[in-house]
Protein backbone atom coordinates (compact mmCIF):
# COMPACT_ATOMS: atom_id res chain seq x y z
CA UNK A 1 -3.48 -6.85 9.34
CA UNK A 2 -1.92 -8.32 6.48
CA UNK A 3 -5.03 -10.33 6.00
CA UNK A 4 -7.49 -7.31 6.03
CA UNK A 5 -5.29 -5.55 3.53
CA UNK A 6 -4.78 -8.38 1.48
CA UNK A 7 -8.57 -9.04 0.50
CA UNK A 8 -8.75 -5.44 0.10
CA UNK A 9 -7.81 -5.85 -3.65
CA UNK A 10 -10.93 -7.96 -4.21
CA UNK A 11 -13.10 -5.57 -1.98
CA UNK A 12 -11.89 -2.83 -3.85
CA UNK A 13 -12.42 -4.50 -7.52
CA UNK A 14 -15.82 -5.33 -6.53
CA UNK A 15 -16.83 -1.92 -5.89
CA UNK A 16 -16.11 -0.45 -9.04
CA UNK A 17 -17.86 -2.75 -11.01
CA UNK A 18 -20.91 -0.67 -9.91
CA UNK A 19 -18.98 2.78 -9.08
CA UNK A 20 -16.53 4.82 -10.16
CA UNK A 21 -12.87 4.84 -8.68
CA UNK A 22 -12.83 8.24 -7.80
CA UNK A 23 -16.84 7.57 -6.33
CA UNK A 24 -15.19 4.16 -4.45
CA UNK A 25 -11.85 6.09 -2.77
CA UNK A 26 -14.55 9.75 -1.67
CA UNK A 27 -16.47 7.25 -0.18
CA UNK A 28 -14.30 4.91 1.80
CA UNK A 29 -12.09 7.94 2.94
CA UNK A 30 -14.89 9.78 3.37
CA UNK A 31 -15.66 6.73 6.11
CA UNK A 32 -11.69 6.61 7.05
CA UNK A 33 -12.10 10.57 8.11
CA UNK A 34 -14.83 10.06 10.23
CA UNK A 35 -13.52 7.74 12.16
CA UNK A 36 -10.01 9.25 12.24
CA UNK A 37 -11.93 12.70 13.42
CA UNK A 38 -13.09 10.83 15.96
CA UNK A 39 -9.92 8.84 17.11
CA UNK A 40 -7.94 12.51 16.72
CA UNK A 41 -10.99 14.06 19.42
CA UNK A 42 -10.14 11.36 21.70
CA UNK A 43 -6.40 10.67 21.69
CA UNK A 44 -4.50 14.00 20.53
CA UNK A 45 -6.78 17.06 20.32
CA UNK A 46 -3.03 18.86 20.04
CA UNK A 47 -3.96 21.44 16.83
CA UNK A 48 -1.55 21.10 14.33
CA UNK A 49 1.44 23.46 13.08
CA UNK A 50 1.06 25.07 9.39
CA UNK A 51 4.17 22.76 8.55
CA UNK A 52 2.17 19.77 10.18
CA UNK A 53 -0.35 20.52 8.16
CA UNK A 54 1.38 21.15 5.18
CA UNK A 55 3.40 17.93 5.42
CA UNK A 56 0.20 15.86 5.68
CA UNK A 57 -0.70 17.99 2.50
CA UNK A 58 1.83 17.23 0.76
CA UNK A 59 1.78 13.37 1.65
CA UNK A 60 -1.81 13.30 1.05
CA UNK A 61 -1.44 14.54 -2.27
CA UNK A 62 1.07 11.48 -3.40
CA UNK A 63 -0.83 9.01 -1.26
CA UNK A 64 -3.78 10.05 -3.49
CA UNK A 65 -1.63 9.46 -6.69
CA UNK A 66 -0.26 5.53 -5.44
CA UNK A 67 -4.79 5.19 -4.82
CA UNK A 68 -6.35 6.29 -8.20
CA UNK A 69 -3.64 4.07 -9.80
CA UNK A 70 -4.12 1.01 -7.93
CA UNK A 71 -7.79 1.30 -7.86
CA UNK A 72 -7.96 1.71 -11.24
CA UNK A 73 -5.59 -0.78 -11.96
CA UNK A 74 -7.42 -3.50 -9.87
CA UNK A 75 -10.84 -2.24 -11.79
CA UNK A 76 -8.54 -3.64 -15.10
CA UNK A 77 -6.84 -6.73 -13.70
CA UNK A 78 -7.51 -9.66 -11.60
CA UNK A 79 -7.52 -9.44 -7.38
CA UNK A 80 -4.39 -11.73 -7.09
CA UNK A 81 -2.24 -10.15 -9.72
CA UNK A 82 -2.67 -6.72 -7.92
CA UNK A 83 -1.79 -7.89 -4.66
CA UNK A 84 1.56 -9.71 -5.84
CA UNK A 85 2.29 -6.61 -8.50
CA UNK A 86 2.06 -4.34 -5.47
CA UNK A 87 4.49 -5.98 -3.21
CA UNK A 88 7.50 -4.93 -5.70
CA UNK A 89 6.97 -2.17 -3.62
CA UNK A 90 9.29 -3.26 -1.05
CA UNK A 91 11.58 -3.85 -3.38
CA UNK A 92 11.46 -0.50 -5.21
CA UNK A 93 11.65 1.50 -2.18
CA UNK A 94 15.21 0.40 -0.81
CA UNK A 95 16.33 1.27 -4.50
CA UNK A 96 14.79 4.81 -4.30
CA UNK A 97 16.09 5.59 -1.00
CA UNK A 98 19.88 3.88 -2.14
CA UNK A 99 19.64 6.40 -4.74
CA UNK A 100 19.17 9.22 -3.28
CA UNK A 101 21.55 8.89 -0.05
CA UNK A 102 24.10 7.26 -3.01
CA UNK A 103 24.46 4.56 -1.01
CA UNK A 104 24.91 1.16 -3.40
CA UNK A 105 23.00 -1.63 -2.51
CA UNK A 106 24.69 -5.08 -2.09
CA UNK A 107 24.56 -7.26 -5.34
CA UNK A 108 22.52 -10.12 -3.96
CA UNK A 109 19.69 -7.09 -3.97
CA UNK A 110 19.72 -6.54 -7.47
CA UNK A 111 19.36 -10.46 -8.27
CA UNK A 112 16.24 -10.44 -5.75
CA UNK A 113 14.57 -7.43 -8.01
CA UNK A 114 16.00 -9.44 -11.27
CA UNK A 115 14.01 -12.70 -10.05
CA UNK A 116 11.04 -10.36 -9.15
CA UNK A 117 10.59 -9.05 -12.43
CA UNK A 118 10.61 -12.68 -13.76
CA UNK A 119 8.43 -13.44 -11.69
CA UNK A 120 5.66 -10.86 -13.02
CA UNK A 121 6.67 -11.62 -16.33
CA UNK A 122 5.40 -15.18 -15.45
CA UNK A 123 2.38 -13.80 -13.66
CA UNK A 124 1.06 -11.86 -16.62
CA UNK A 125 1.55 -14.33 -19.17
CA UNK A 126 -1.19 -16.08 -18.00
CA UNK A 127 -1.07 -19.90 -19.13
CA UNK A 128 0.82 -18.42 -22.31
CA UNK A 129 2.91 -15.45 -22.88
CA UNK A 130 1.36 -12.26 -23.31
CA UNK A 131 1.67 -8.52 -23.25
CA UNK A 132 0.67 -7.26 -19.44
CA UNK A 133 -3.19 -5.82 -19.74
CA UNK A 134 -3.75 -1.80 -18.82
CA UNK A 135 -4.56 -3.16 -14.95
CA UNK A 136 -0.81 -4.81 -14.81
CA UNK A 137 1.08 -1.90 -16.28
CA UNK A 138 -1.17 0.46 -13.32
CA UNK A 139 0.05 -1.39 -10.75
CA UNK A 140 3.61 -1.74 -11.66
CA UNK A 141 2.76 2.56 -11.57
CA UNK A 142 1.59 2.42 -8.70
CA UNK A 143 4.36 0.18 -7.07
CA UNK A 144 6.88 2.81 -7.88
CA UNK A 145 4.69 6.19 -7.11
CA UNK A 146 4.31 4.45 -3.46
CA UNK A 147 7.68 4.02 -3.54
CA UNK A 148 8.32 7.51 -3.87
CA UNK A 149 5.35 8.44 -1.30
CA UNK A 150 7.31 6.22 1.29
CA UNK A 151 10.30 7.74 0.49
CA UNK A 152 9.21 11.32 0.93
CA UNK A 153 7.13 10.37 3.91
CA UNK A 154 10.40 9.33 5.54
CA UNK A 155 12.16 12.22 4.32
CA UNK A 156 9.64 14.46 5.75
CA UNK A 157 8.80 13.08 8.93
CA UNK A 158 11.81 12.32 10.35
CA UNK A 159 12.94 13.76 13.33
CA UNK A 160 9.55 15.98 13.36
CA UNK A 161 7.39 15.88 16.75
CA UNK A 162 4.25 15.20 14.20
CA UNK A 163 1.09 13.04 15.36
CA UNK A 164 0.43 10.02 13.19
CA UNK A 165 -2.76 10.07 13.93
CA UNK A 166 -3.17 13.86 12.89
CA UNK A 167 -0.75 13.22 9.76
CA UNK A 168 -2.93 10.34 8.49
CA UNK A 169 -5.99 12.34 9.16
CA UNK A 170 -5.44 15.00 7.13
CA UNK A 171 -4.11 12.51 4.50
CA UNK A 172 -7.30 10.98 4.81
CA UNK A 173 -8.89 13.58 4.07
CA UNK A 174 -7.12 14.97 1.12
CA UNK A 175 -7.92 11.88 -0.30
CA UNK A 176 -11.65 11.75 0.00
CA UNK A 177 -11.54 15.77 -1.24
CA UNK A 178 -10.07 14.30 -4.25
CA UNK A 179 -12.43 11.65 -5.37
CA UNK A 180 -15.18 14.20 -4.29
CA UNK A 181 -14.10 16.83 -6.81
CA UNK A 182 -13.22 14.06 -9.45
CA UNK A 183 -17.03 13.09 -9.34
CA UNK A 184 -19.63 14.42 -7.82
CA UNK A 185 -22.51 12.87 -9.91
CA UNK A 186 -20.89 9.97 -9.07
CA UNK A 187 -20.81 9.97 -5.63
CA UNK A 188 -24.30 10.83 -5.39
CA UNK A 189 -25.13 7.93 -7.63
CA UNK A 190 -22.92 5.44 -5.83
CA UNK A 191 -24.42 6.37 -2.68
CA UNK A 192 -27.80 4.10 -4.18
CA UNK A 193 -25.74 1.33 -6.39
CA UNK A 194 -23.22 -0.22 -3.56
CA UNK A 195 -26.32 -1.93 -2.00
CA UNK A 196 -26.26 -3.62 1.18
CA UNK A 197 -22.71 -5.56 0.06
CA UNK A 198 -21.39 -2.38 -1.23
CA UNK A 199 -21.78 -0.32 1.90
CA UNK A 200 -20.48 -3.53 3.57
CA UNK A 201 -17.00 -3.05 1.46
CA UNK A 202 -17.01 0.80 1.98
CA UNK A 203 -16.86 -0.09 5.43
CA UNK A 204 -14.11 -2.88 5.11
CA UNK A 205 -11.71 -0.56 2.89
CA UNK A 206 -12.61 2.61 5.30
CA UNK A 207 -12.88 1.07 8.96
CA UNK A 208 -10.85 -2.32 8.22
CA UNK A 209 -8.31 -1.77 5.65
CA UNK A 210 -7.39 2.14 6.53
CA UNK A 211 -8.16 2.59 10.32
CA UNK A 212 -8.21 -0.62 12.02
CA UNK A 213 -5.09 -1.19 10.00
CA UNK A 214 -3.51 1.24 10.85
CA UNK A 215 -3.77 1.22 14.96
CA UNK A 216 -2.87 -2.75 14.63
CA UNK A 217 0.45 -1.44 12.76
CA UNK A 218 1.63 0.92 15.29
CA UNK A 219 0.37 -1.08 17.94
CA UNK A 220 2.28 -4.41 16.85
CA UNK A 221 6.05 -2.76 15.14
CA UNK A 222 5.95 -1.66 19.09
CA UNK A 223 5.81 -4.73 20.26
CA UNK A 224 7.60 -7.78 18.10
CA UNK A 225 11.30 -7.47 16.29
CA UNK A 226 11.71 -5.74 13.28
CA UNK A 227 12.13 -8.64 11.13
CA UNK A 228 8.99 -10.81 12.47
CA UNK A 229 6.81 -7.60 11.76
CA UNK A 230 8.56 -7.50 8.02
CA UNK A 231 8.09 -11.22 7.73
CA UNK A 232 4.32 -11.27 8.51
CA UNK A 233 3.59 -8.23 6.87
CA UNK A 234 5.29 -9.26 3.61
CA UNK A 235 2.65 -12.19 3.68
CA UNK A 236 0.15 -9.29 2.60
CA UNK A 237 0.09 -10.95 -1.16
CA UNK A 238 -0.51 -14.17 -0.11
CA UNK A 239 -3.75 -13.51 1.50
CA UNK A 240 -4.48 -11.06 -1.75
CA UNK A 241 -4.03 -14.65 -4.07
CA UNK A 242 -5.81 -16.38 -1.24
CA UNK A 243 -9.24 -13.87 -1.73
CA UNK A 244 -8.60 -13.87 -5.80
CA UNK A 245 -8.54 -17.79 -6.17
CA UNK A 246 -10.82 -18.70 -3.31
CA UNK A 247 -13.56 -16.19 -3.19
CA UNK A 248 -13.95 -15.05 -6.58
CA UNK A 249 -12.77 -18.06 -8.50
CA UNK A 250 -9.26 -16.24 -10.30
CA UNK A 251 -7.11 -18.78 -11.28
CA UNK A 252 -3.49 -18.57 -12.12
CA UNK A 253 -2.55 -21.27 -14.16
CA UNK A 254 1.32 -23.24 -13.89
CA UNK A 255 2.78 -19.84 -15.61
CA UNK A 256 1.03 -17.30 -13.13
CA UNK A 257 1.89 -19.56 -9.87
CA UNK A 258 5.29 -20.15 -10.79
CA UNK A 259 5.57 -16.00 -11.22
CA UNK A 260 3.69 -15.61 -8.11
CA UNK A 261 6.57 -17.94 -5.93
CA UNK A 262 9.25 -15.41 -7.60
CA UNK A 263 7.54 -12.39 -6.77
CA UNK A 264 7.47 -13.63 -3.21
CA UNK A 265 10.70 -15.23 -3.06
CA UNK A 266 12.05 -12.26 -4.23
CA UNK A 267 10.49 -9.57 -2.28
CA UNK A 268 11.15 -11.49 1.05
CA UNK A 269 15.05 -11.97 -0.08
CA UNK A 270 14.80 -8.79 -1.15
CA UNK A 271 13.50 -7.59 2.30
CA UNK A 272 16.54 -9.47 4.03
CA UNK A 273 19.33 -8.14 2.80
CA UNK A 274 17.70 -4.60 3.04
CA UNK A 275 17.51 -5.36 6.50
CA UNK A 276 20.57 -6.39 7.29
CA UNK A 277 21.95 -3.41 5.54
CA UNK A 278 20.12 -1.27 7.65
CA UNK A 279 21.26 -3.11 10.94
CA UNK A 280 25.07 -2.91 9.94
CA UNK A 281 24.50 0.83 9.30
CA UNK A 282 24.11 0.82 13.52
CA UNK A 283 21.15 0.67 15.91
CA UNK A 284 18.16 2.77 14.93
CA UNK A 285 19.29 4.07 11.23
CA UNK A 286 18.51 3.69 7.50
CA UNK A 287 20.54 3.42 4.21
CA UNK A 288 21.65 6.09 4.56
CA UNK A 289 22.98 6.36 7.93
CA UNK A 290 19.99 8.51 9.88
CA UNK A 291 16.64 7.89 10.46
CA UNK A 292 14.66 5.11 11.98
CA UNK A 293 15.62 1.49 11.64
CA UNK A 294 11.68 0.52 10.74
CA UNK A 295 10.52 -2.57 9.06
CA UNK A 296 10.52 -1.84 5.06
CA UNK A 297 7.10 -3.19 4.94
CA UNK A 298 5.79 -1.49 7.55
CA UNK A 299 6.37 1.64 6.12
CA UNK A 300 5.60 0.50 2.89
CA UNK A 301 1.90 -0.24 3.98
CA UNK A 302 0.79 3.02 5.16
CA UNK A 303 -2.92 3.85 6.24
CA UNK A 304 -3.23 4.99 2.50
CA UNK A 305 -3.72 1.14 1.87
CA UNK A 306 -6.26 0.62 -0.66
């Protein structure tokens, strides 16, 4: 799973070289839906509450925000920086959620996001020091607006007898309305540029990235400790460098690698001592004392995944 999402970046860059972002998210959640409507027929059928429904609304409607700003961003910088600029994610949300439940997070936490700020310092600079390009600064947006969508998702979830299949449906679907209405010209005209390869990456961000995702997540944070599923899900950037360097030829130079092995090291220390946090709050709670003790990353990568 981390693999799929992580050469998602480059799948998702690729595609708007020849559409628009709004055209490449109506598509592939146009794609998502489908197959979610189809998944809901089978496995829930159960017709949603008006706050169910509102909920997903609501949660669609910031999940759409965190996807027009990392598509876009991706459109402006490279495969590899987006997928290690997007992980400060993890690292964000803890900080979000300390602040609102007022609960202070432990020092050693605040020297992880120091070293991971370094670290994209470093990764922008390229092999010289520079200001961050439009792409960098939409991605450090988007890291915190999906920190607040994971936030609120918690927040409005919790506790709540709500389907996650029917929750991500509708999400999914709020999400394709939007790039619908943003562009209709340019759907129609995407429809004929994506080609062959184009339709292939529709398919990849819809079916592989979004859905197939998705079931793999709840199927595996079921099934393996909270910190394994953490651990190999926080290896999502790894496999985004991986696509950027080997499969379209990005390189990061001494500067960029060295800020890439912070942003990492970071995140994942970052990660830890969240963790433990959570565990010495007692059995099945958050940071702030109620709620589910789930792996940060695994809520962190929703279905919204781009």
């Amino acid at each position: 799973m981390a693999a799929v999402w992580g050469g998602s970046y480059l799948a998702a860059k690729d595609l708007t070289m020849v559409a628009s972002v709004p055209a490449v998210l109506g598509w592939r959640f146009l794609v998502a839906s489908a197959a979610l409507a189809v998944l809901w027929a089978w496995r829930v059928r159960r017709r949603p509450g008006r706050a169910e429904v509102l909920t997903a609304v609501v949660l669609g409607g910031t999940q759409a925000a965190v996807l027009f700003l990392e598509t876009y961003g991706v459109a402006q910088t490279r495969a590899s920086n987006a997928g290690l600029i997007i992980s400060l994610t993890v690292i964000f949300t803890p900080l979000l959620e300390a602040a609102a439940s007022r609960r202070w997070l432990p020092r050693g936490y605040f020297v992880a996001a120091v070293v991971c700020i370094v670290g994209v310092a470093l990764l922008v600079s390229g092999n010289g020091f520079r200001a961050p390009n439009p792409g960098d600064v939409l991605m450090l947006a988007a890291a915190a607006v999906r920190a607040f969508h994971v936030t609120l998702l918690g927040t409005l979830t919790r506790g709540r007898p709500y389907s996650s299949v029917t929750i991500t449906l509708i999400q999914s679907v709020v999400c394709a309305v939007a790039g619908i209405a943003l562009d209709p010209p340019g759907m129609v005209r995407a429809a004929s540029a994506f080609g062959v390869s184009g339709w292939l990456g529709v398919l990849y961000l819809g079916l592989g990235a979004s859905v197939f995702a998705f079931l793999v997540q709840l199927w595996a944070v079921r099934r393996t400790s909270a910190s394994r599923a953490s651990l190999l899900m926080g290896t999502e950037p790894v496999w985004a460098v991986a696509a950027g360097v080997l499969l379209a030829g990005e390189a990061l130079g001494w500067p960029g690698a060295c800020g890439a092995a912070l942003i990492l090291g970071g995140c994942y220390a970052g990660q830890r001592i969240e963790a433990r946090l959570r565990a010495a709050a007692g059995p099945g709670t958050g940071l702030n004392g109620t709620g589910p003790l789930i792996p940060a990353a695994a809520v962190v990568r929703h279905v919204g995944k781009p």
